[in-house]
Protein backbone atom coordinates (compact mmCIF):
# COMPACT_ATOMS: atom_id res chain seq x y z
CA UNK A 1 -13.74 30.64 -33.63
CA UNK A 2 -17.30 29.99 -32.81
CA UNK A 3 -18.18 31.07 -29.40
CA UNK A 4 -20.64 28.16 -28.98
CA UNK A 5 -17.54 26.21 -29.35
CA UNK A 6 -14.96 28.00 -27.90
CA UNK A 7 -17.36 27.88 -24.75
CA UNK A 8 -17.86 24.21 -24.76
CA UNK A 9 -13.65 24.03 -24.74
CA UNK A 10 -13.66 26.07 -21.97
CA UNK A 11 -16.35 24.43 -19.90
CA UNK A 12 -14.82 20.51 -21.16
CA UNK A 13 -11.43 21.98 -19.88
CA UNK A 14 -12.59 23.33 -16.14
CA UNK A 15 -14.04 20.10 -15.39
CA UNK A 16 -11.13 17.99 -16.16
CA UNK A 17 -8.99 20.15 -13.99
CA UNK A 18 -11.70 20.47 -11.11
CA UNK A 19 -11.19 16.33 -11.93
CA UNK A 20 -7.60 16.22 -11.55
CA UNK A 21 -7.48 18.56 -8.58
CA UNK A 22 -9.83 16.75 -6.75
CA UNK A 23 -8.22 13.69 -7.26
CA UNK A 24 -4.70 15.19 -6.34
CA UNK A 25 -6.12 16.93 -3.30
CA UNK A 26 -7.64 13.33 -2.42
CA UNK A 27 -4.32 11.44 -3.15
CA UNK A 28 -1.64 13.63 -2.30
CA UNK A 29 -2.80 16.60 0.16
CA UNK A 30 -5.23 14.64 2.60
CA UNK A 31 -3.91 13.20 5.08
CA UNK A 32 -6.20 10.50 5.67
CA UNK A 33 -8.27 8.16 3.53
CA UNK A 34 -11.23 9.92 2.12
CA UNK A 35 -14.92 8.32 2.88
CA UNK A 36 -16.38 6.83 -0.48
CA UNK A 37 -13.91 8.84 -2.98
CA UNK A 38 -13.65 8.28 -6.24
CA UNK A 39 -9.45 7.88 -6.70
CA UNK A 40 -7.40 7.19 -10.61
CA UNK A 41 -5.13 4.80 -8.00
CA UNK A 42 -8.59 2.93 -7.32
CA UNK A 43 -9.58 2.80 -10.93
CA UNK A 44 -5.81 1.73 -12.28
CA UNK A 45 -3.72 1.40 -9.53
CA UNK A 46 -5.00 -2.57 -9.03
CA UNK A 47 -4.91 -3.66 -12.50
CA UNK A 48 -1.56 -2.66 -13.18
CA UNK A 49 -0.05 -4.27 -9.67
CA UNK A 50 -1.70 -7.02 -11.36
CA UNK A 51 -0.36 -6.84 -14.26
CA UNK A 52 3.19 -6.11 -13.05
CA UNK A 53 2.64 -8.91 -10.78
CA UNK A 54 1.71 -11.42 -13.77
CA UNK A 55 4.71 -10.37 -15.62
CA UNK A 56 7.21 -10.29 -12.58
CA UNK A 57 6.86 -13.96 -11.95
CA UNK A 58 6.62 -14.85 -15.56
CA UNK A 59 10.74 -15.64 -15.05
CA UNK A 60 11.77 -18.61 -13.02
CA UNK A 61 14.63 -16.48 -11.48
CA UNK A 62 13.53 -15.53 -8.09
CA UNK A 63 15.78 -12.84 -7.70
CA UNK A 64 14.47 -11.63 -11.12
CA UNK A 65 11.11 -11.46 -9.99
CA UNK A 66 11.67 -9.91 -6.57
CA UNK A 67 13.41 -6.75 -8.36
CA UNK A 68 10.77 -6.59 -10.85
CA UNK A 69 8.03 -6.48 -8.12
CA UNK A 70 10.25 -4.33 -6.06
CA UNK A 71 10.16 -1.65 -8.84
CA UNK A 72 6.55 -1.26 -8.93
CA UNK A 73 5.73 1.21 -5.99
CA UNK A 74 8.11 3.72 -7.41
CA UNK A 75 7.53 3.06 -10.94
CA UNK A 76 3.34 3.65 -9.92
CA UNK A 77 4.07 6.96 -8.19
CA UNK A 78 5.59 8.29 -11.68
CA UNK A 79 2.96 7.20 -13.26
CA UNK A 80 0.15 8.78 -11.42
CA UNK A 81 1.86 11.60 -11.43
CA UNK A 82 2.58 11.76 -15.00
CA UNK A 83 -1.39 11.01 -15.61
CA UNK A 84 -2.14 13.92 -13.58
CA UNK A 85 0.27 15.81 -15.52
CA UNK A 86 -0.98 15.02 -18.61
CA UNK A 87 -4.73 15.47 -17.61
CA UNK A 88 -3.69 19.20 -16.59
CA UNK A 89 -1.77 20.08 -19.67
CA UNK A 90 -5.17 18.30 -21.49
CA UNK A 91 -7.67 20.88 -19.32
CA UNK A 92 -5.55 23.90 -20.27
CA UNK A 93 -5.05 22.60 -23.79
CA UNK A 94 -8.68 23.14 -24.25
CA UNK A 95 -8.77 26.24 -22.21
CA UNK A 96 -6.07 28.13 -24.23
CA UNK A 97 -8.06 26.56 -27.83
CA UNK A 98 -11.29 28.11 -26.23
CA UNK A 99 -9.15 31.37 -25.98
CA UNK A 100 -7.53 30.91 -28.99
CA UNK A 101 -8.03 34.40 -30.39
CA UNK A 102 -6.36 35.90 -27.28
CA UNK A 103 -3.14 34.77 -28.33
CA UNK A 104 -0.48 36.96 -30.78
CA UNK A 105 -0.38 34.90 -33.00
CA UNK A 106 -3.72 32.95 -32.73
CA UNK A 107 -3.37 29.09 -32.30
CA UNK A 108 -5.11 27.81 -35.11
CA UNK A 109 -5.29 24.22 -33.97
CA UNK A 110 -5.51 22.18 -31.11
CA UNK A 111 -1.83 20.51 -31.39
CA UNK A 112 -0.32 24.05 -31.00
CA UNK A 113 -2.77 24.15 -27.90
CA UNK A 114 -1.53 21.41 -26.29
CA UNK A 115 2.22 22.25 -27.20
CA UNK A 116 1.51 26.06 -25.02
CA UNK A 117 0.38 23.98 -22.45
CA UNK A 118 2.81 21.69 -22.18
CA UNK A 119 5.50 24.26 -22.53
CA UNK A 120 3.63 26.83 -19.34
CA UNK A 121 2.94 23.19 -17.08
CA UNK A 122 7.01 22.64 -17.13
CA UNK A 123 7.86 25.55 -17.39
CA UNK A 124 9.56 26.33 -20.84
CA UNK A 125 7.74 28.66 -22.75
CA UNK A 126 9.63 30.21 -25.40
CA UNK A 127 7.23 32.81 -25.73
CA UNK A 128 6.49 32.30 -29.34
CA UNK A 129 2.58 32.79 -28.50
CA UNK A 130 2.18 35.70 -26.41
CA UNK A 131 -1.30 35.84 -24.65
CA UNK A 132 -2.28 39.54 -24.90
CA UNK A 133 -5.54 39.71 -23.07
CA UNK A 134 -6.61 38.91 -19.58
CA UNK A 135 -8.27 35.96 -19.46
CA UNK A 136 -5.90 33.86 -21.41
CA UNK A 137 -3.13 35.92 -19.17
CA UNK A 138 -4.90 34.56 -16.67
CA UNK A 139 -4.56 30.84 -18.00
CA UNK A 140 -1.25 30.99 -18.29
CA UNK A 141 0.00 32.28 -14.91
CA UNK A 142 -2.77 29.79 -13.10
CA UNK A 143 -1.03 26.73 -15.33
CA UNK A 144 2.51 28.03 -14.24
CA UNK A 145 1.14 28.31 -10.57
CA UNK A 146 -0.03 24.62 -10.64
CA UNK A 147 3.11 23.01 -12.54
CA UNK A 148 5.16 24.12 -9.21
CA UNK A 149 2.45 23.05 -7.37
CA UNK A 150 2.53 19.89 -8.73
CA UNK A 151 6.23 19.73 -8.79
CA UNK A 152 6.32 20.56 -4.94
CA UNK A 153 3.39 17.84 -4.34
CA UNK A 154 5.84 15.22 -5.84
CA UNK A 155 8.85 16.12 -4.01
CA UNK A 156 7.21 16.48 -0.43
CA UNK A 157 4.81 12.94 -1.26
CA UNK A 158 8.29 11.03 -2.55
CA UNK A 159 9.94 12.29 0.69
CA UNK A 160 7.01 11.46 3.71
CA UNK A 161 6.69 7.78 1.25
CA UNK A 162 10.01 7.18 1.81
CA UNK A 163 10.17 8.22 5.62
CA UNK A 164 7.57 5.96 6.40
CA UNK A 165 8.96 3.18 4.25
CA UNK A 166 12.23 3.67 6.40
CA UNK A 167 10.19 3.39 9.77
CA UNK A 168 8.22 0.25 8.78
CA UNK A 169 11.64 -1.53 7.88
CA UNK A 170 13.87 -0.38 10.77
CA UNK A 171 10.98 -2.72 12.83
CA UNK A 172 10.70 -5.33 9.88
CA UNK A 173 14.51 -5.69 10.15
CA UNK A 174 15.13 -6.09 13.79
CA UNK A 175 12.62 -8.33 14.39
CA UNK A 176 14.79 -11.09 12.24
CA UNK A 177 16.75 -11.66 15.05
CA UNK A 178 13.96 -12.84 17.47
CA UNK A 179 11.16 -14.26 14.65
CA UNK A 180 13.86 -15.29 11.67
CA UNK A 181 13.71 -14.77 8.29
CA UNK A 182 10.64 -15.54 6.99
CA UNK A 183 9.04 -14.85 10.62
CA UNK A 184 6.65 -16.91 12.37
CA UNK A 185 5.55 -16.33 15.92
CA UNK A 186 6.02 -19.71 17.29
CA UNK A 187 9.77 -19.26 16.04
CA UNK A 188 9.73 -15.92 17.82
CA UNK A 189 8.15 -17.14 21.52
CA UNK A 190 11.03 -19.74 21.39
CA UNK A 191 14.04 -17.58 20.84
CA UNK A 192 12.74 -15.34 23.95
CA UNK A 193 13.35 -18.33 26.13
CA UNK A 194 16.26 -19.61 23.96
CA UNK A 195 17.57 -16.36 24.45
CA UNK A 196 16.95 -15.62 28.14
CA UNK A 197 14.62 -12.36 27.00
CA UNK A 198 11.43 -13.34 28.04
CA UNK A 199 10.81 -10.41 30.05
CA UNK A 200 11.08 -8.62 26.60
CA UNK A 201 8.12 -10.23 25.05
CA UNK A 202 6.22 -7.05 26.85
CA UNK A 203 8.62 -4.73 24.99
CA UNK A 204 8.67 -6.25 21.41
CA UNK A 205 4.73 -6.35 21.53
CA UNK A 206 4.62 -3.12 22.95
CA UNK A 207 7.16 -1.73 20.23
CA UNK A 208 4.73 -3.01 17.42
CA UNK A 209 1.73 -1.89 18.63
CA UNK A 210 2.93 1.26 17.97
CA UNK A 211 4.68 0.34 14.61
CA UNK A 212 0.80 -1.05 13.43
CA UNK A 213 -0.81 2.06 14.39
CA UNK A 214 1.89 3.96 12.73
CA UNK A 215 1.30 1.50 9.38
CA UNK A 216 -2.54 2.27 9.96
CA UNK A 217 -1.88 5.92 9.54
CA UNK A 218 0.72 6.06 6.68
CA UNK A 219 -0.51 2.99 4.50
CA UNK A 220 -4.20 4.29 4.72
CA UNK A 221 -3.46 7.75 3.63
CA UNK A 222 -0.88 6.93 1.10
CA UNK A 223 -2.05 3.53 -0.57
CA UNK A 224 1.39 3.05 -2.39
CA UNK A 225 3.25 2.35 0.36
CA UNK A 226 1.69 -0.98 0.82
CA UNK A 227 3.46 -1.87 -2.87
CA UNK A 228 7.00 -0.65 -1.30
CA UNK A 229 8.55 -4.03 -0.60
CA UNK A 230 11.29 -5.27 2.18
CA UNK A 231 14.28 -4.78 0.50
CA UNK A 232 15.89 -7.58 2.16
CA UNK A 233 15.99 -11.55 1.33
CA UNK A 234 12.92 -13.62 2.60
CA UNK A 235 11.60 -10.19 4.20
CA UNK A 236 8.12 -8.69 4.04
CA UNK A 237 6.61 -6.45 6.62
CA UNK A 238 3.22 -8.38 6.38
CA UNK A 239 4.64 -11.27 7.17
CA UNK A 240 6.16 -9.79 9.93
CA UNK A 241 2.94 -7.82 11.33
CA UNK A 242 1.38 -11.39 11.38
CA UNK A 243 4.30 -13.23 13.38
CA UNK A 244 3.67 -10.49 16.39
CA UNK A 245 0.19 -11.02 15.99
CA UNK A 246 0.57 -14.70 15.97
CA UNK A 247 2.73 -15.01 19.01
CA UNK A 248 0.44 -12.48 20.13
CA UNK A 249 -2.77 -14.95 19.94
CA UNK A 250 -0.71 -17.76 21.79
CA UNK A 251 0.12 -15.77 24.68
CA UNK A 252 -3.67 -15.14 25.08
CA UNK A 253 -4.92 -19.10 24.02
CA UNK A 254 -2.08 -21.47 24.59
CA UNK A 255 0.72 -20.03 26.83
CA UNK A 256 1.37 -18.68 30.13
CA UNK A 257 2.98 -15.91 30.44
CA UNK A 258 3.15 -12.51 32.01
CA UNK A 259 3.07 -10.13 28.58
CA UNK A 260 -0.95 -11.20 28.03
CA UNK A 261 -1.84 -7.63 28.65
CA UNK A 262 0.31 -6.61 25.94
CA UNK A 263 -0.80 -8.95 23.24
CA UNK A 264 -4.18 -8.21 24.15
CA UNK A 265 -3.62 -4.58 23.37
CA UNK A 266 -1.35 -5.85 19.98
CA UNK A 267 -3.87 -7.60 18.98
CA UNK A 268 -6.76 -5.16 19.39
CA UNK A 269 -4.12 -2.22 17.42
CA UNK A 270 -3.65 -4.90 14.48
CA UNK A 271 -7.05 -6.30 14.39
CA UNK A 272 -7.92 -2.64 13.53
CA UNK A 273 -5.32 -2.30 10.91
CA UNK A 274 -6.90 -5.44 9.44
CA UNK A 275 -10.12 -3.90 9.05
CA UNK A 276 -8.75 -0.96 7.60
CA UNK A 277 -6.76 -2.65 5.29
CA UNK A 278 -9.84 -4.90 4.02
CA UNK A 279 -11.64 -1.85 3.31
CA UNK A 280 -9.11 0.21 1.29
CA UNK A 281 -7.90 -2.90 -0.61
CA UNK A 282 -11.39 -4.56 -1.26
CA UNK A 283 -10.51 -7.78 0.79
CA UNK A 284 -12.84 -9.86 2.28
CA UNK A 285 -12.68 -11.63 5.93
CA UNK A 286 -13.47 -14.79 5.84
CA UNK A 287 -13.08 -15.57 9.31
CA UNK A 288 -10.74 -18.47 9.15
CA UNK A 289 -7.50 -19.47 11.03
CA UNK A 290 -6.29 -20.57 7.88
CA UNK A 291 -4.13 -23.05 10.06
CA UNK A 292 -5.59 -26.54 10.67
CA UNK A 293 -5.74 -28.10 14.36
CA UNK A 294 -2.78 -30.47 13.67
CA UNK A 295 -0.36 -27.62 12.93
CA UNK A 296 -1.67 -25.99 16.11
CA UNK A 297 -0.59 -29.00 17.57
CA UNK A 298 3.03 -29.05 16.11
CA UNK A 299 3.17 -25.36 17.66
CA UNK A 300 2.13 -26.22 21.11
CA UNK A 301 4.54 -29.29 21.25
CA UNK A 302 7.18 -26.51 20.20
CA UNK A 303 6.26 -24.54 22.87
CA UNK A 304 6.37 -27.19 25.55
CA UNK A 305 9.57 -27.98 24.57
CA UNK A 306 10.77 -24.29 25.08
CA UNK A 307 9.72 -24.13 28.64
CA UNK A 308 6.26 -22.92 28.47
CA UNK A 309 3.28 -23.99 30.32
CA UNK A 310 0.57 -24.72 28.24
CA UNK A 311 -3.13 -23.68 29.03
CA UNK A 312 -5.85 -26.15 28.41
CA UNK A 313 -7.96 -26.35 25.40
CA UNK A 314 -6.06 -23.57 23.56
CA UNK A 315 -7.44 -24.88 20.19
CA UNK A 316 -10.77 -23.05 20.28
CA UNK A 317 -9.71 -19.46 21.78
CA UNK A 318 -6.38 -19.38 19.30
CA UNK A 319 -9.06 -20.24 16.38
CA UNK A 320 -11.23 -17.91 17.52
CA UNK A 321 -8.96 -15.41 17.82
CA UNK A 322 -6.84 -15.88 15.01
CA UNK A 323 -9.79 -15.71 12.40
CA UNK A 324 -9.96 -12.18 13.24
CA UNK A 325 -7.29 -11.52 11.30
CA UNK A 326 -6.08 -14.33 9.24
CA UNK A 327 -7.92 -14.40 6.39
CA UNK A 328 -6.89 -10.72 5.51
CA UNK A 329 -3.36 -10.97 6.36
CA UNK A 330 -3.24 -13.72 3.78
CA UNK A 331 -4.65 -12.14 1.09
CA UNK A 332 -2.81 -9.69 1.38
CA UNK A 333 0.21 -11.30 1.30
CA UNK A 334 -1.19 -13.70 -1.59
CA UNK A 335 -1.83 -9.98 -3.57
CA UNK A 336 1.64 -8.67 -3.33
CA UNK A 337 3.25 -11.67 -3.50
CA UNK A 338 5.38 -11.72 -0.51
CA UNK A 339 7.94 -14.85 0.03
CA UNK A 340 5.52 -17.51 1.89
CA UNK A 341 5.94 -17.57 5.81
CA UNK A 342 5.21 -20.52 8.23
CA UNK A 343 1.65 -19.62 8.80
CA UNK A 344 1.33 -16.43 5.96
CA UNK A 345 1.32 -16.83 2.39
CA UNK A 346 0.88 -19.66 -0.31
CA UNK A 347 0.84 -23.06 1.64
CA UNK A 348 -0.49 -24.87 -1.28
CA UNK A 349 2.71 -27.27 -1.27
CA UNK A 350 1.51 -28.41 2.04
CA UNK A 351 0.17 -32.17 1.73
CA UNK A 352 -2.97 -30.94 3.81
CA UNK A 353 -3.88 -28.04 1.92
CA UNK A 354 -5.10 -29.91 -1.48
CA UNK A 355 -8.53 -29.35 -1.82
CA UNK A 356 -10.93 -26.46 -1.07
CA UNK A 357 -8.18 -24.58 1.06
CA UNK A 358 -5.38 -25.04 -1.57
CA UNK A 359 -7.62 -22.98 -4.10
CA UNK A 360 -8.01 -20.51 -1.63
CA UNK A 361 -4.56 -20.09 -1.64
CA UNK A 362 -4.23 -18.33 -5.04
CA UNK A 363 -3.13 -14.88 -5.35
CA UNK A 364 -6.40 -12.52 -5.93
CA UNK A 365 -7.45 -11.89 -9.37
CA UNK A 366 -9.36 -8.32 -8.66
């Protein structure tokens, strides 16, 4: 083989693997989301959710849909992984051809390349083509090295996904009893009177501050996990996060009551898991309640009926506050398509939200 050539193979191979280990290391090792990297789940990983997405609720079975969409997160975790896999049995492909001489007997084209490859990554090398000098020696242990590597990468990343999935649900799930299914915070400050638990209020916010800043940390570093969906009916953890942070906005604007310090500290937690969010998912705050002044109103009037005292001019600090986070939380639960909430969601159907805010209301297109 010309050396010219056989050099070029060998260079065109190293970079895709520096590539794909870069990439990996980014994904998979670090523990944190990297500062302006360049990721294959930010290239792909959105336009296929969308496309799944599209497809999923192209069936008018609900059910249908929500098991379709529910398959995504670990049906995109097998494919990255089998990209990467392919990309590495690609880089040593081209290695081995640039080495092709090295081998007893020589590859003599670039399919029986890829096939050594292939067979080394897995591993299940028959040992019909024997490398007998050291570089291409070297190859082949290095590509035997990395397919355990990247076998052990996959089994560790599948089990620490699916430990945090189980944290963020055993939170998602017992907050039904107090917020319902969908959850709304107005629904939740009335069953802790209802219930004779308003001395808990402290204790639920308190119990999802931590949950968000345990979120914060998992769904930043591993991206995915915000595709794993509730796996119970008229359940999404976004939905959920924004009923705390709700009924955390009306204890500071429109109620009295003696778990303020709490919500203020909920509040500043998930307004920083907003921001985060925004900025890893490429959404932009618009800084709008998304909820109009008249079905403030209807919440107050709830609350007044529950046995709360209700501050004075409440409208303007619960705007204020709730734009913070609003806008985001909706978009994000317009991307993945969660079931609507009370305040979360598509509310096109609602009479007042024809118009300008009704088209605002459509799922994300990019």
């Amino acid at each position: 083989m010309n050396p010219l050539a056989s050099a070029a193979e060998i260079t065109a191979g190293a970079i895709l693997l520096g590539a794909i280990f870069f990439d990996l290391f980014q994904s998979v090792v670090l523990p944190r989301p990297a500062v302006n990297k360049v990721q294959l789940s930010r290239w792909i990983g959105r336009p296929m959710w969308l496309s799944w997405r599209w497809l999923s609720q192209k069936t008018s079975r609900l059910e249908r849909s929500e098991r379709r969409l529910a398959s995504y997160g670990p049906l995109s975790l097998f494919v990255f992984f089998l990209i990467w896999g392919l990309g590495i049995v690609l880089g040593y492909s081209l290695i081995d051809y640039g080495l092709a001489d090295q081998f007893k007997p020589a590859l003599g084209d670039f399919p029986t390349s890829f096939y050594i490859s292939a067979t080394t990554l897995v591993p299940l090398s028959y040992g019909d083509f024997v490398p007998e000098q050291g570089p291409a020696r070297l190859v082949i242990v290095a590509e035997s090295a990395t397919g355990i590597v990247l076998a052990a990468l996959a089994i560790t990343l599948l089990f620490s996904l699916y430990e945090s999935f189980r944290s963020r649900e055993e939170a998602v799930i017992a907050l039904d009893a107090l917020a319902g299914a969908p959850p709304a915070g107005v629904y939740l400050l009335e069953q802790t009177v209802e219930r004779s638990l308003r001395p808990q209020l402290k204790e639920t916010f308190e119990e999802w501050r931590k949950w968000t800043a345990m979120v914060l940390e998992s769904h930043l570093a591993y991206p995915w996990l915000f595709f794993f969906r509730s796996s119970h009916d008229n359940e999404a953890w976004i939905n959920s996060f924004a009923a705390v942070m709700d009924a955390a906005v009306l204890v500071l604007s429109t109620v009295d009551d003696e778990s303020e310090g709490s919500a203020r500290l909920m509040l500043t937690v998930g307004n920083h898991f907003v921001e985060d969010t925004a900025w890893v998912l490429r959404l932009t705050n618009q800084l709008d309640p998304i909820i109009d002044r008249d079905e403030y109103q209807v919440a107050v009037d709830r609350l007044r009926k529950a046995g709360y005292r209700i501050k004075d001019s409440g409208w303007e600090k619960f705007s204020k506050l709730r734009s913070q986070y609003a806008s985001v939380v909706n978009q994000l639960a317009l991307l993945l398509a969660v079931p609507p909430a009370e305040w979360v969601g598509d509310r096109s159907y609602l009479p007042h939200r024809q118009g300008a805010r009704a088209r605002r209301s459509k799922p994300p297109a990019s």
